[in-house]
Protein backbone atom coordinates (compact mmCIF):
# COMPACT_ATOMS: atom_id res chain seq x y z
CA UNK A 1 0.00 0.00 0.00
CA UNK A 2 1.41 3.38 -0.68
CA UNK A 3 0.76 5.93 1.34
CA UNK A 4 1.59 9.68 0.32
CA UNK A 5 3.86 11.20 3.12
CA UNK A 6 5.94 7.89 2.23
CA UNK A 7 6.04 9.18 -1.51
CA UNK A 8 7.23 12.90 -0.22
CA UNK A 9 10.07 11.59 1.76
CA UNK A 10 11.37 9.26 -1.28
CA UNK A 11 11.31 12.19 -3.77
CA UNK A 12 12.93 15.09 -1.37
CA UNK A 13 16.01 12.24 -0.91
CA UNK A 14 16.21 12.52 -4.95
CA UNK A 15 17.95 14.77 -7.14
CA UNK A 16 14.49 15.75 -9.09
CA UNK A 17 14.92 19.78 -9.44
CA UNK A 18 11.61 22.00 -8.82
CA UNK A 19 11.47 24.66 -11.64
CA UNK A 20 7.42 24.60 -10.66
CA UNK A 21 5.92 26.32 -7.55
CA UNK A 22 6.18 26.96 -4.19
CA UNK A 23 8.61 29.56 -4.56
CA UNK A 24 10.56 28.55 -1.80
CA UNK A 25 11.57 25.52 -3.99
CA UNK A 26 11.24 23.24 -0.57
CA UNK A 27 14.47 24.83 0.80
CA UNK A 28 14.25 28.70 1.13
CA UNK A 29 11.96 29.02 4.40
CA UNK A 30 12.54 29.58 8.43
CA UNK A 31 9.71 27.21 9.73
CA UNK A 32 10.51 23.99 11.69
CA UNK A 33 8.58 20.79 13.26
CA UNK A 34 4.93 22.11 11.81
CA UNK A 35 2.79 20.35 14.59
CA UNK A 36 4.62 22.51 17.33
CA UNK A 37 3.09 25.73 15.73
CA UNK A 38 -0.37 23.80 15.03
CA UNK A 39 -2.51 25.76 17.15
CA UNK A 40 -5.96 26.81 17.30
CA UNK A 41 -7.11 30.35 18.91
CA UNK A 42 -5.79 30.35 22.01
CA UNK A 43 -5.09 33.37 24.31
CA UNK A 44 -2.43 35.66 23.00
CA UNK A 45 -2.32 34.53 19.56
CA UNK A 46 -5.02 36.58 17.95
CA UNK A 47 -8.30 35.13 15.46
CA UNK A 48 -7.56 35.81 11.64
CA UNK A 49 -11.77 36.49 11.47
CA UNK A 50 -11.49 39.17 14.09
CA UNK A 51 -7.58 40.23 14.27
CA UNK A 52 -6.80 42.49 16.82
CA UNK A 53 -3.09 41.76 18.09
CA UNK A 54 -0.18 39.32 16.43
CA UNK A 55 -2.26 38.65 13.23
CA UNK A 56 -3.21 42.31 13.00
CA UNK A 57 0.16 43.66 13.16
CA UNK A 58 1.60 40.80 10.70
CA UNK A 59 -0.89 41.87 8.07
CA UNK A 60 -0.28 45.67 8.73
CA UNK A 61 3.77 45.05 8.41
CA UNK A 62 2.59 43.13 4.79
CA UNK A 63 -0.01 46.47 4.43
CA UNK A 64 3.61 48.79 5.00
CA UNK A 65 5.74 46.34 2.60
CA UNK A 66 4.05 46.11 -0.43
CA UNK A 67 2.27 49.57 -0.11
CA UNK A 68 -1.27 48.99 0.56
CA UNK A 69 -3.49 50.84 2.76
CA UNK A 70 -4.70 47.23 3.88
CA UNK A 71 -3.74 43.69 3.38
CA UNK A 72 -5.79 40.56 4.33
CA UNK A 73 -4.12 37.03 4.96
CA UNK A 74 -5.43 34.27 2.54
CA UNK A 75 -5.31 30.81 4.16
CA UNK A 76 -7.23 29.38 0.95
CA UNK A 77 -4.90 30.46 -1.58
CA UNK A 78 -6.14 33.55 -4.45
CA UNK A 79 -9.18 31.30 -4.83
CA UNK A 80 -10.91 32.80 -1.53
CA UNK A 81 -9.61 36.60 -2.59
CA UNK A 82 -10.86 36.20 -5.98
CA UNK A 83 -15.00 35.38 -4.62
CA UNK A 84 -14.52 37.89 -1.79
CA UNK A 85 -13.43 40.42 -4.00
CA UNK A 86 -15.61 39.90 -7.01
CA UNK A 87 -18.94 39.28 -3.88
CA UNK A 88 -18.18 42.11 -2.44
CA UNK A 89 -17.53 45.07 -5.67
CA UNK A 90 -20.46 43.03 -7.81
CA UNK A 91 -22.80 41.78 -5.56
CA UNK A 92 -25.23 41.66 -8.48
CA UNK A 93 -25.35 43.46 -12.00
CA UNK A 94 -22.73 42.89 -14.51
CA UNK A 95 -19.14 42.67 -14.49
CA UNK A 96 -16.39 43.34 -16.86
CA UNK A 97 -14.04 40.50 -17.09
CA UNK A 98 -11.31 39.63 -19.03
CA UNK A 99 -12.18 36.41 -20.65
CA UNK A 100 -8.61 34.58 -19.68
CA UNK A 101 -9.63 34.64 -15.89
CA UNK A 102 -8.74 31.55 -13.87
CA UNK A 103 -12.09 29.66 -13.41
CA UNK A 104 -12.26 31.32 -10.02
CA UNK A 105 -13.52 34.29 -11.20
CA UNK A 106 -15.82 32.28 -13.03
CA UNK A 107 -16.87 30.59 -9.84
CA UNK A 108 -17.77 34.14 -8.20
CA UNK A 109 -20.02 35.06 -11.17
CA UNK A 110 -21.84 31.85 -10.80
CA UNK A 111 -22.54 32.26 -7.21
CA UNK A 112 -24.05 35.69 -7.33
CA UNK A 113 -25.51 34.99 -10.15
CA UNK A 114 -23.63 38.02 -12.32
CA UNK A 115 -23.62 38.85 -15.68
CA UNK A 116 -20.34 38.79 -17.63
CA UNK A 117 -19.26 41.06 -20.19
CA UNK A 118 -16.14 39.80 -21.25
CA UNK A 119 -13.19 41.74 -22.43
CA UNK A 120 -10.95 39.59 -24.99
CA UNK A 121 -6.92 40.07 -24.45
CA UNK A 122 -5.03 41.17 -28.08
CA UNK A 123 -2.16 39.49 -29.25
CA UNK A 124 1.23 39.36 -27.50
CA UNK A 125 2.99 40.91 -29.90
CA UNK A 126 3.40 38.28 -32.31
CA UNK A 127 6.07 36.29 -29.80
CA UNK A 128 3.73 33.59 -28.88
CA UNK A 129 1.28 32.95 -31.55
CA UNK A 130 3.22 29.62 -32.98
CA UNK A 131 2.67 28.60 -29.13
CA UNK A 132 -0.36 29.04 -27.69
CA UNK A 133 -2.28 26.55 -25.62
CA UNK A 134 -5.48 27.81 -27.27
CA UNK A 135 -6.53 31.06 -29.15
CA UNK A 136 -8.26 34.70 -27.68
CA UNK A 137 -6.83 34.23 -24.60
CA UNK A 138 -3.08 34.42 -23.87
CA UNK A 139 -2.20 38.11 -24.67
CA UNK A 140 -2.61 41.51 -22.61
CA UNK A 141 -6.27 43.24 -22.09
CA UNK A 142 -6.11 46.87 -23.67
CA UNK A 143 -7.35 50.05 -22.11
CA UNK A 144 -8.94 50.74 -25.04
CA UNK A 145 -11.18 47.49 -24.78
CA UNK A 146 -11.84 48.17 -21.36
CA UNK A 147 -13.33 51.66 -22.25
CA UNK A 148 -14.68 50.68 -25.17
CA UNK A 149 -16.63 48.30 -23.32
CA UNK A 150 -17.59 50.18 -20.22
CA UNK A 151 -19.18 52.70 -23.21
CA UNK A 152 -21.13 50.01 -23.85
CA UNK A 153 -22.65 48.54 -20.86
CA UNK A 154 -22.91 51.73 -17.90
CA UNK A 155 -24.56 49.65 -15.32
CA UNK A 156 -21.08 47.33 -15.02
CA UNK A 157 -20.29 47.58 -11.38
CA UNK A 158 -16.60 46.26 -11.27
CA UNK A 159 -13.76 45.22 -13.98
CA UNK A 160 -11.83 42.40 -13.05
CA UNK A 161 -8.54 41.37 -14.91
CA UNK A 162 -5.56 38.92 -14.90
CA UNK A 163 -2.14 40.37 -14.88
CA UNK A 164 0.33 38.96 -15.23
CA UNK A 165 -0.75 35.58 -16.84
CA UNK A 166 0.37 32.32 -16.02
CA UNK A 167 3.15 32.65 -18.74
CA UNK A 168 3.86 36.32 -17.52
CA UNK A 169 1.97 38.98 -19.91
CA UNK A 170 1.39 42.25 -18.34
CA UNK A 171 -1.21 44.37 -19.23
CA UNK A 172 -1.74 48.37 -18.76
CA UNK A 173 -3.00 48.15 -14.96
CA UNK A 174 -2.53 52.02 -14.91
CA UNK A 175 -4.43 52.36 -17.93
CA UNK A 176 -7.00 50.05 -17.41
CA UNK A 177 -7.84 51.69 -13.68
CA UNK A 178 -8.28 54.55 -15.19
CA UNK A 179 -10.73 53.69 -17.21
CA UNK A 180 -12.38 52.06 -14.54
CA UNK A 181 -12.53 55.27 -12.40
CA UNK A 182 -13.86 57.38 -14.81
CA UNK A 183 -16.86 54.89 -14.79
CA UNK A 184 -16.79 55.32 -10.27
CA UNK A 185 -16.14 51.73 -10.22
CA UNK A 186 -13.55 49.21 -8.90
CA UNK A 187 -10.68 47.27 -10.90
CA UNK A 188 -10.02 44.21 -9.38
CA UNK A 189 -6.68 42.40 -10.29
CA UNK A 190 -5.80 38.57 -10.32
CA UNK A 191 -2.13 39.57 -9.34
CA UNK A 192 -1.76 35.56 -8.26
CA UNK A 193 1.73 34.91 -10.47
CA UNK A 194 2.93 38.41 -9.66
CA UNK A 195 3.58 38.96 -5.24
CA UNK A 196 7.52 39.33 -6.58
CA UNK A 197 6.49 42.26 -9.17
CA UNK A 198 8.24 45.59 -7.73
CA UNK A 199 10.65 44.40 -6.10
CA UNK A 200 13.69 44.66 -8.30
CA UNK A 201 14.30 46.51 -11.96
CA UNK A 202 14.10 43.61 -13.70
CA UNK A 203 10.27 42.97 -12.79
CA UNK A 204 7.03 45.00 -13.54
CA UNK A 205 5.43 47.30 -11.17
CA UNK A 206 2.66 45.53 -9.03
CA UNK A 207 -0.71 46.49 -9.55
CA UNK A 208 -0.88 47.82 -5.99
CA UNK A 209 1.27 51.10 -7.33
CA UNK A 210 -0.47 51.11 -10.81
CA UNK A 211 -3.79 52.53 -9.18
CA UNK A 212 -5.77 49.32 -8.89
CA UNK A 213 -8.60 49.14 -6.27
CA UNK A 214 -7.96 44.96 -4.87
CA UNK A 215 -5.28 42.87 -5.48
CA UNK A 216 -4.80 39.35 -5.10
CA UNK A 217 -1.72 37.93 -4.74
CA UNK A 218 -0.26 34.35 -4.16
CA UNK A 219 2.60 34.26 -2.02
CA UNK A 220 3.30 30.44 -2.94
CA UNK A 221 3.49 30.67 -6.55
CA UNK A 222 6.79 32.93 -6.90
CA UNK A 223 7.87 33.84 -3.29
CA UNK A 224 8.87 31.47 -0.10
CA UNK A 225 5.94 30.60 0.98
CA UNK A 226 3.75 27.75 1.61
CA UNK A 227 1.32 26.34 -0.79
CA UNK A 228 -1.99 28.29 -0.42
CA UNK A 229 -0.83 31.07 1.25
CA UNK A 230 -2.12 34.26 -0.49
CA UNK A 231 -2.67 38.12 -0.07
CA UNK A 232 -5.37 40.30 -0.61
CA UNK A 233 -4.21 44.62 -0.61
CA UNK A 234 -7.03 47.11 -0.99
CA UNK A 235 -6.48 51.04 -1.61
CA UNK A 236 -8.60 53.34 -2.51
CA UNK A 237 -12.19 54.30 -2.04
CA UNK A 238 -14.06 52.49 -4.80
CA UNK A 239 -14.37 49.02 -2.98
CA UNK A 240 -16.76 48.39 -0.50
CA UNK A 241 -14.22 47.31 2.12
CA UNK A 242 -16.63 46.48 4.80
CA UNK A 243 -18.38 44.05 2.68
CA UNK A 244 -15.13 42.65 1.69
CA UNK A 245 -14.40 41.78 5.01
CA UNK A 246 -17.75 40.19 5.23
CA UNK A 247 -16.96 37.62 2.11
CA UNK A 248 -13.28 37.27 3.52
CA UNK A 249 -15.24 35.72 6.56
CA UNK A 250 -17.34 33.38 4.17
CA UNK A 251 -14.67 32.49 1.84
CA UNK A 252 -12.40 31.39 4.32
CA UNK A 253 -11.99 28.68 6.72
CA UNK A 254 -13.07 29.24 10.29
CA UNK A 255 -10.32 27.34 11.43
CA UNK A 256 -7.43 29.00 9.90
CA UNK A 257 -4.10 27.69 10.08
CA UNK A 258 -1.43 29.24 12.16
CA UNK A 259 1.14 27.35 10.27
CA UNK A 260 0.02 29.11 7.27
CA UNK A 261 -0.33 32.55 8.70
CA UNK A 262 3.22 32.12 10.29
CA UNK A 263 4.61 31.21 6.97
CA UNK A 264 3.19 34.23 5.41
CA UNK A 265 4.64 36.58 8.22
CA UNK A 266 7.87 34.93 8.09
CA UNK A 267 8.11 35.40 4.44
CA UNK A 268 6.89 38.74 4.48
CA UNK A 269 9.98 39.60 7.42
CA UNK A 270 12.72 37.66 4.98
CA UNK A 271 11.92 39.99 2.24
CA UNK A 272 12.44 43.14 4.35
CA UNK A 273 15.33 41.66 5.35
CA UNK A 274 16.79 39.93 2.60
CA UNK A 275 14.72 41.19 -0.42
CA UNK A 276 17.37 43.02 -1.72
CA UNK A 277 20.19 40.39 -2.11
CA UNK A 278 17.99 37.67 -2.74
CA UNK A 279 16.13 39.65 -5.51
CA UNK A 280 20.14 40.69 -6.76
CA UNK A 281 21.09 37.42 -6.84
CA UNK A 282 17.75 35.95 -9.03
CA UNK A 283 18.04 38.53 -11.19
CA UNK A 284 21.80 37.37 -11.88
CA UNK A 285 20.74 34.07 -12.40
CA UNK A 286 17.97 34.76 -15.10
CA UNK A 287 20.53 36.94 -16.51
CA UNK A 288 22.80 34.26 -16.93
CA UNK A 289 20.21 31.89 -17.96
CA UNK A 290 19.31 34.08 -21.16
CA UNK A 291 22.48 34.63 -21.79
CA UNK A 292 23.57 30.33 -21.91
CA UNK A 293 20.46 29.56 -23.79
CA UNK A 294 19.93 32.67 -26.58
CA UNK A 295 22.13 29.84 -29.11
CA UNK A 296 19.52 27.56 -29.23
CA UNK A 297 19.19 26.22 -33.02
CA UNK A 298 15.77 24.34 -32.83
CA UNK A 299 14.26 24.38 -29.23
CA UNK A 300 13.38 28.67 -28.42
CA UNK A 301 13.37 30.13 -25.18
CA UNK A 302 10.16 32.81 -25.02
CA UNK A 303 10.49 35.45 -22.54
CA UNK A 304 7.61 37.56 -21.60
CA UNK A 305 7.31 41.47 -19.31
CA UNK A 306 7.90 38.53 -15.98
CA UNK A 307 11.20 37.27 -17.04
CA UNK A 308 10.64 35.22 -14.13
CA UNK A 309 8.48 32.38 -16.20
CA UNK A 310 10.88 30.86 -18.61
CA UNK A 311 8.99 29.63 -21.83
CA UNK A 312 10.71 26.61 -24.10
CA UNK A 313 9.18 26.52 -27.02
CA UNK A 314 9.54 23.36 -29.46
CA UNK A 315 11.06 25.86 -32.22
CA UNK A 316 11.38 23.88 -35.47
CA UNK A 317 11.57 20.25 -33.24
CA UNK A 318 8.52 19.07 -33.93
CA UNK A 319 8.41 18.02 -30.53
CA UNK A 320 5.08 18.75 -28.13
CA UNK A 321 5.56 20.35 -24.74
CA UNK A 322 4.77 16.89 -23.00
CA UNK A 323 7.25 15.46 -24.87
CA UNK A 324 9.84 18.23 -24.04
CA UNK A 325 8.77 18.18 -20.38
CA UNK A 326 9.53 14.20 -20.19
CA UNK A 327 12.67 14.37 -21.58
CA UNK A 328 13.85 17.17 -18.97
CA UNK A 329 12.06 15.11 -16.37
CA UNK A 330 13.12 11.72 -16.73
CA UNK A 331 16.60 12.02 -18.02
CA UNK A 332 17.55 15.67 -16.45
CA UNK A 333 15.08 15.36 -13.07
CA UNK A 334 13.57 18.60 -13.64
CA UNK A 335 10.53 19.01 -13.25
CA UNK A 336 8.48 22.15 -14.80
CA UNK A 337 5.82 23.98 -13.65
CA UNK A 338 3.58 22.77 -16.88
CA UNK A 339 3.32 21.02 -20.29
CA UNK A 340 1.33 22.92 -22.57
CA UNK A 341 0.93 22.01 -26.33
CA UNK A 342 3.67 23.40 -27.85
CA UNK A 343 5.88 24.77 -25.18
CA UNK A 344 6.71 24.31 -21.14
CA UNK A 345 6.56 26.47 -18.83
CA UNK A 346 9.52 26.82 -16.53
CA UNK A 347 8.73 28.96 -13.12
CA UNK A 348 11.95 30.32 -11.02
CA UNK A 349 11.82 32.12 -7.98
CA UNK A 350 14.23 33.72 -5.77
CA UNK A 351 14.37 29.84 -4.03
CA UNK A 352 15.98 29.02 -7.02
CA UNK A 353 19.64 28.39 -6.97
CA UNK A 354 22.69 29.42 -9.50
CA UNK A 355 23.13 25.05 -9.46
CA UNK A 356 19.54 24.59 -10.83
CA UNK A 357 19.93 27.45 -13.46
CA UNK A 358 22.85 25.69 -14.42
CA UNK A 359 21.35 22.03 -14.70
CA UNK A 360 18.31 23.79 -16.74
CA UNK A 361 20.86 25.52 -19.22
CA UNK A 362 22.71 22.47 -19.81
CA UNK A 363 19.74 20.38 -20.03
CA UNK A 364 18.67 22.75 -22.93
CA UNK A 365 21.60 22.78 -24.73
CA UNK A 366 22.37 18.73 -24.45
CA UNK A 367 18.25 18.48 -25.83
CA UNK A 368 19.15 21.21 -28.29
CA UNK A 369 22.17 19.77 -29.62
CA UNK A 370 20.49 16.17 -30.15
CA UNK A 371 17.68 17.50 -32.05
CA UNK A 372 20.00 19.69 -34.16
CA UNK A 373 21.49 16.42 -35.16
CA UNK A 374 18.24 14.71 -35.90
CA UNK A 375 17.05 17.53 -38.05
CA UNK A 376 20.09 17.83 -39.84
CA UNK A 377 19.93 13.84 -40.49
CA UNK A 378 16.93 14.37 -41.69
CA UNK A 379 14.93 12.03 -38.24
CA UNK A 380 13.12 14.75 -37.33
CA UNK A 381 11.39 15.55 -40.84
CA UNK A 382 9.64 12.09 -40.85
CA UNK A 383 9.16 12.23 -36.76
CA UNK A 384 6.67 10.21 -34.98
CA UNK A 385 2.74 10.54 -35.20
CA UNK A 386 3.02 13.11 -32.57
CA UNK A 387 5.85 14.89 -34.34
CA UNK A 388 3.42 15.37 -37.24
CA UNK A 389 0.38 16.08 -35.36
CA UNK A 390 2.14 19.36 -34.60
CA UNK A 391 2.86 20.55 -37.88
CA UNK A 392 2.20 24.52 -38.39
CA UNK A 393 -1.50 25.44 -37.90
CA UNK A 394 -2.34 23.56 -35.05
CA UNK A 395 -1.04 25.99 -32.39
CA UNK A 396 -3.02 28.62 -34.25
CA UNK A 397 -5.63 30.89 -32.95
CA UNK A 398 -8.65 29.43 -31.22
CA UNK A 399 -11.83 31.33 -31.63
CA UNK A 400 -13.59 31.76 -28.37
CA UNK A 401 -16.94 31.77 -28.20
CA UNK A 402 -19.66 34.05 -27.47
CA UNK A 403 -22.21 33.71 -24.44
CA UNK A 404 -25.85 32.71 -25.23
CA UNK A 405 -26.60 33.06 -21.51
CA UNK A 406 -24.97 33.83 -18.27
CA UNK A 407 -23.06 30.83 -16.23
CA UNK A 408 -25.39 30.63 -13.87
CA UNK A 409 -28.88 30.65 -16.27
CA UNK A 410 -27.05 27.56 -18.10
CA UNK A 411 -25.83 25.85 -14.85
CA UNK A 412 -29.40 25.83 -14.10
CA UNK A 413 -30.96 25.17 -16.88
CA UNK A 414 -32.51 21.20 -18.11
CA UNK A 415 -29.46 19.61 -19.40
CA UNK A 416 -28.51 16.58 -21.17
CA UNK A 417 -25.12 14.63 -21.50
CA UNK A 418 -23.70 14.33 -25.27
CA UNK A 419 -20.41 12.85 -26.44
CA UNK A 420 -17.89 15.62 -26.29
CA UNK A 421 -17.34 15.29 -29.87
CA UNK A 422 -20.95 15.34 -30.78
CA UNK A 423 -21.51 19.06 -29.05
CA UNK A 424 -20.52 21.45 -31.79
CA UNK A 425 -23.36 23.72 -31.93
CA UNK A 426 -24.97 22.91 -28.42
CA UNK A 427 -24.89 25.87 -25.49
CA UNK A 428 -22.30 24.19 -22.84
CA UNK A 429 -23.84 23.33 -19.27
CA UNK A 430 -20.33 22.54 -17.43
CA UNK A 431 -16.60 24.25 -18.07
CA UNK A 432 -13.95 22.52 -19.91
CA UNK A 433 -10.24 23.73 -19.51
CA UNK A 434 -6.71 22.39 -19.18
CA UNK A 435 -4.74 22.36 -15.84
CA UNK A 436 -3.15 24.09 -15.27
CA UNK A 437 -3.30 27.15 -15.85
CA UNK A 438 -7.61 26.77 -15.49
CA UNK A 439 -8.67 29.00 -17.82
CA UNK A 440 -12.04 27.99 -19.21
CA UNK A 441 -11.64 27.40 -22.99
CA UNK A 442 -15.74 26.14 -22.63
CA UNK A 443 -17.66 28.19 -20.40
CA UNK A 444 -21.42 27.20 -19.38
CA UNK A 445 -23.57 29.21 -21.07
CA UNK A 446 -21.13 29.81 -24.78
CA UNK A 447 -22.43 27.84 -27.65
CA UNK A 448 -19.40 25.47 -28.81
CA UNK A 449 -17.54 26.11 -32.40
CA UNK A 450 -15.96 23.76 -34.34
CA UNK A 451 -12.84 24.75 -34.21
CA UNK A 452 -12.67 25.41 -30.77
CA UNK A 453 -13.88 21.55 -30.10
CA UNK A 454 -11.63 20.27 -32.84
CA UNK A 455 -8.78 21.62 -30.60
CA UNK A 456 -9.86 19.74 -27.39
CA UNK A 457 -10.46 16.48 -28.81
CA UNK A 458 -6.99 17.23 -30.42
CA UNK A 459 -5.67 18.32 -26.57
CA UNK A 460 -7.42 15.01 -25.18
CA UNK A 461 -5.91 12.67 -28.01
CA UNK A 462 -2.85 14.22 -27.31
CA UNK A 463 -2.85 13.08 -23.93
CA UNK A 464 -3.55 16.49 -22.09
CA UNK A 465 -6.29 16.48 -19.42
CA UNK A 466 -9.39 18.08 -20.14
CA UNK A 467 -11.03 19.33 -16.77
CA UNK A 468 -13.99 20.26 -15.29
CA UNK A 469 -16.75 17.87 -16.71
CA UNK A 470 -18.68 15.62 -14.31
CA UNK A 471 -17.17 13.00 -16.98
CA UNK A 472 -13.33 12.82 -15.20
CA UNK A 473 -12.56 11.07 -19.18
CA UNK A 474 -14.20 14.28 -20.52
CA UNK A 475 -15.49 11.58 -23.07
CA UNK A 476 -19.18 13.29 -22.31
CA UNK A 477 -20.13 16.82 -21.62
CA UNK A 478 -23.30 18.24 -20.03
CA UNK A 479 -25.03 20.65 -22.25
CA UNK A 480 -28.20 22.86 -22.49
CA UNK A 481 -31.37 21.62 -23.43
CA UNK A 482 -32.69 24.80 -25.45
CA UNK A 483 -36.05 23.53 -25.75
CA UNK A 484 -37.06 22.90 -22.36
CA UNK A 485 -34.83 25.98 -21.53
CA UNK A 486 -37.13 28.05 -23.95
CA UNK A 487 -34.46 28.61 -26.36
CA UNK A 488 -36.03 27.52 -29.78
């Protein structure tokens, strides 16, 4: 029988290499023996639900470090900030979202029943259109969108975007609160892959400075912290504050953990005390990273405004990102943060060290130098059947369709289960994306395109996990029935 802390001690004694969050990379961190500090709320040590002593003062020093006027302590990761935030500036109405939201967001307009206008993200400047993990989605959002549709819909009551992305696109914060605040309303931002932004000339600005009203950050994903610790920073006037402490106090466990909170407080005290040569030293390291792998004849390394997420794109290979994600796992033991269609995603952190920069480089350049051979001999232009499943064209743009309804009208409405490949055409009842990064690429309520379901059964052929149908084989998908739902 296995058991799983058994698993976690056998692979900490290897030499497998975490390019993949926490950011403390299971070594950069100050806790010891967790059950000591397993308490509950005893005298002296505060309640995270009503903080008036330790707890308030840690969150107040996080409040003074990253600039906020105030600064909540997640215990269930972004996820929590996200549905407080979006409950508490939209507690009914319509919301403008940008459509490459983690499903989160999603989540919070289903459960107060919102309306979404969706915002669609432009290109990224042409650098990662041969590599996209599905089409509409991966770029920045555009002031000009966000106004645009504001114009368009004056009863929105909050704008909510993501920024940076899981493979670290930026968009105009500054801009985009603007254009928010001309409307009197609040601009929420997923900040989740971006708690290290501002805090060394290399990185982007956080949102916090850039004028934005909440801000949700996840101290696990880049910083030394432990998995599902998160922030949430308010300024301004244009969020209801008390109400967001109200959904804080739904959205979150009424049994917080200390461990948690003390990880969050002791990562917040190592960055005020160590920031500064621990963000010198990272920066260093990407530098040098760039520098060892800008040769590369057939694989590409993609960087985006968060230099911090290293993309390694198959180039001319032929190879798929699973395929390039094995091969660094099981004959380099690293491991990367995730294996999208045509590229991986490689997340460093200021846990990282100079030792696993230099296994990653090398790694690369071995990989690069095999497949330069093979191309050159002429293996790589007959390849395998995966090979030639990724000839041009299929990492090409994905439409994304339009709503029909909201989420929460088609989550409710008579449904019916249909082979995934038989539902071009029908109004999805259930989400269906690929984790990570949990983006919905189906979203109840859109009626399904061709092309768009071409690409998943391509994704689930491929291997990749399609998520969030009731069907775990995402063989079957739950759609609307329009007749009983009064649709034809």
């Amino acid at each position: 029988m296995r058991y799983l802390y058994d698993e976690l001690t056998a692979y900490c004694q290897s030499d497998f290499y975490p390019f993949h969050m926490p950011g403390h990379k299971r070594r950069l961190g100050t806790l010891s023996d967790p059950f000591r500090f397993d308490i509950t709320e005893i005298e002296g040590f505060d309640n995270l639900h009503h903080a008036e002593g330790l707890i308030k003062e840690a969150q107040q020093r996080a409040a003074a470090f990253y600039g906020s006027s105030e600064t909540h302590f997640l215990v269930n990761g972004s996820t929590c900030g996200i549905l407080a935030a979006i409950g508490a500036c939209a507690p009914e109405g319509k919301i403008l979202m940008a459509r490459n939201c983690h499903k989160a967001a999603y989540h919070a307009v289903y459960l107060n029943r919102l309306e979404a206008v969706y915002v669609y993200p432009g290109q990224w400047e042409g650098r990662l259109q041969a590599e996209k993990r599905g089409g509409g989605l991966w770029g920045a959002v555009a002031p000009e969108a966000v106004r645009q549709a504001l114009a368009g819909h004056p009863d929105i009551r909050a704008v909510f975007i993501t920024s940076p992305t899981y493979e670290g696109v930026v968009s105009d914060v500054a801009g985009i609160a603007a254009a928010a605040h001309e409307r009197g309303i609040p601009l929420i931002v997923d900040e989740a892959h971006g708690a290290h932004f501002g805090m060394h000339p290399m990185f982007p600005e956080s949102a916090i400075r850039q004028g934005a009203d909440v801000v949700i950050q996840s101290l696990h994903k880049t910083l030394p912290s432990l998995t599902q610790t998160a922030l949430l920073h308010v300024n301004g006037s244009f969020a209801d504050r008390e109400r967001l402490r109200r959904m804080l106090g739904i959205y979150q466990s009424s049994s917080p953990s200390y461990i948690l909170m003390a990880g969050m407080d002791q990562c917040i005290r190592m960055l005020e005390e160590s920031g500064r040569e621990l963000f010198e030293a990272f920066a260093k390291n990407l530098s040098w990273f760039y520098k060892e792998t800008r040769e590369l004849s057939v694989l590409k390394i993609l960087r985006a405004e968060d230099p911090s997420k290293i993309l390694v794109s198959s180039g001319s290979s032929g190879l798929s990102g699973r395929e390039i994600g094995g091969l660094l796992r099981n004959r380099y033991h690293l491991e990367v943060e995730m294996e999208a269609v045509c590229y991986v995603l490689v997340l460093t952190s200021v846990g990282d060290t100079r030792e696993g920069f230099e296994r990653l480089a090398r790694a690369l350049r071995e990989m690069d130098e095999r497949l330069c051979r093979k191309k050159n001999g002429g293996i790589l232009a007959a390849g395998s059947m995966e090979a030639k499943a990724f000839s041009p064209g299929v990492c090409r743009e994905r439409k994304v369709p339009c709503p029909e309804m909201s989420v929460w009208q088609a989550e409710n409405a008579r449904q019916r289960r249909i082979l995934l490949e038989k539902s071009e055409g029908y109004i999805a009842a259930e989400f269906v994306y690929l984790y990570p990064p949990g983006i919905p690429l189906i979203v109840p309520g859109e009626r399904i395109q061709k092309e768009t379901l071409q690409l998943l059964l391509r994704d689930r052929e491929l291997g990749y996990s399609l998520q969030g149908p009731e069907d775990l084989l995402a063989e079957y998908l739950r759609v609307v029935e329009e007749q009983a739902s009064g649709l034809v």
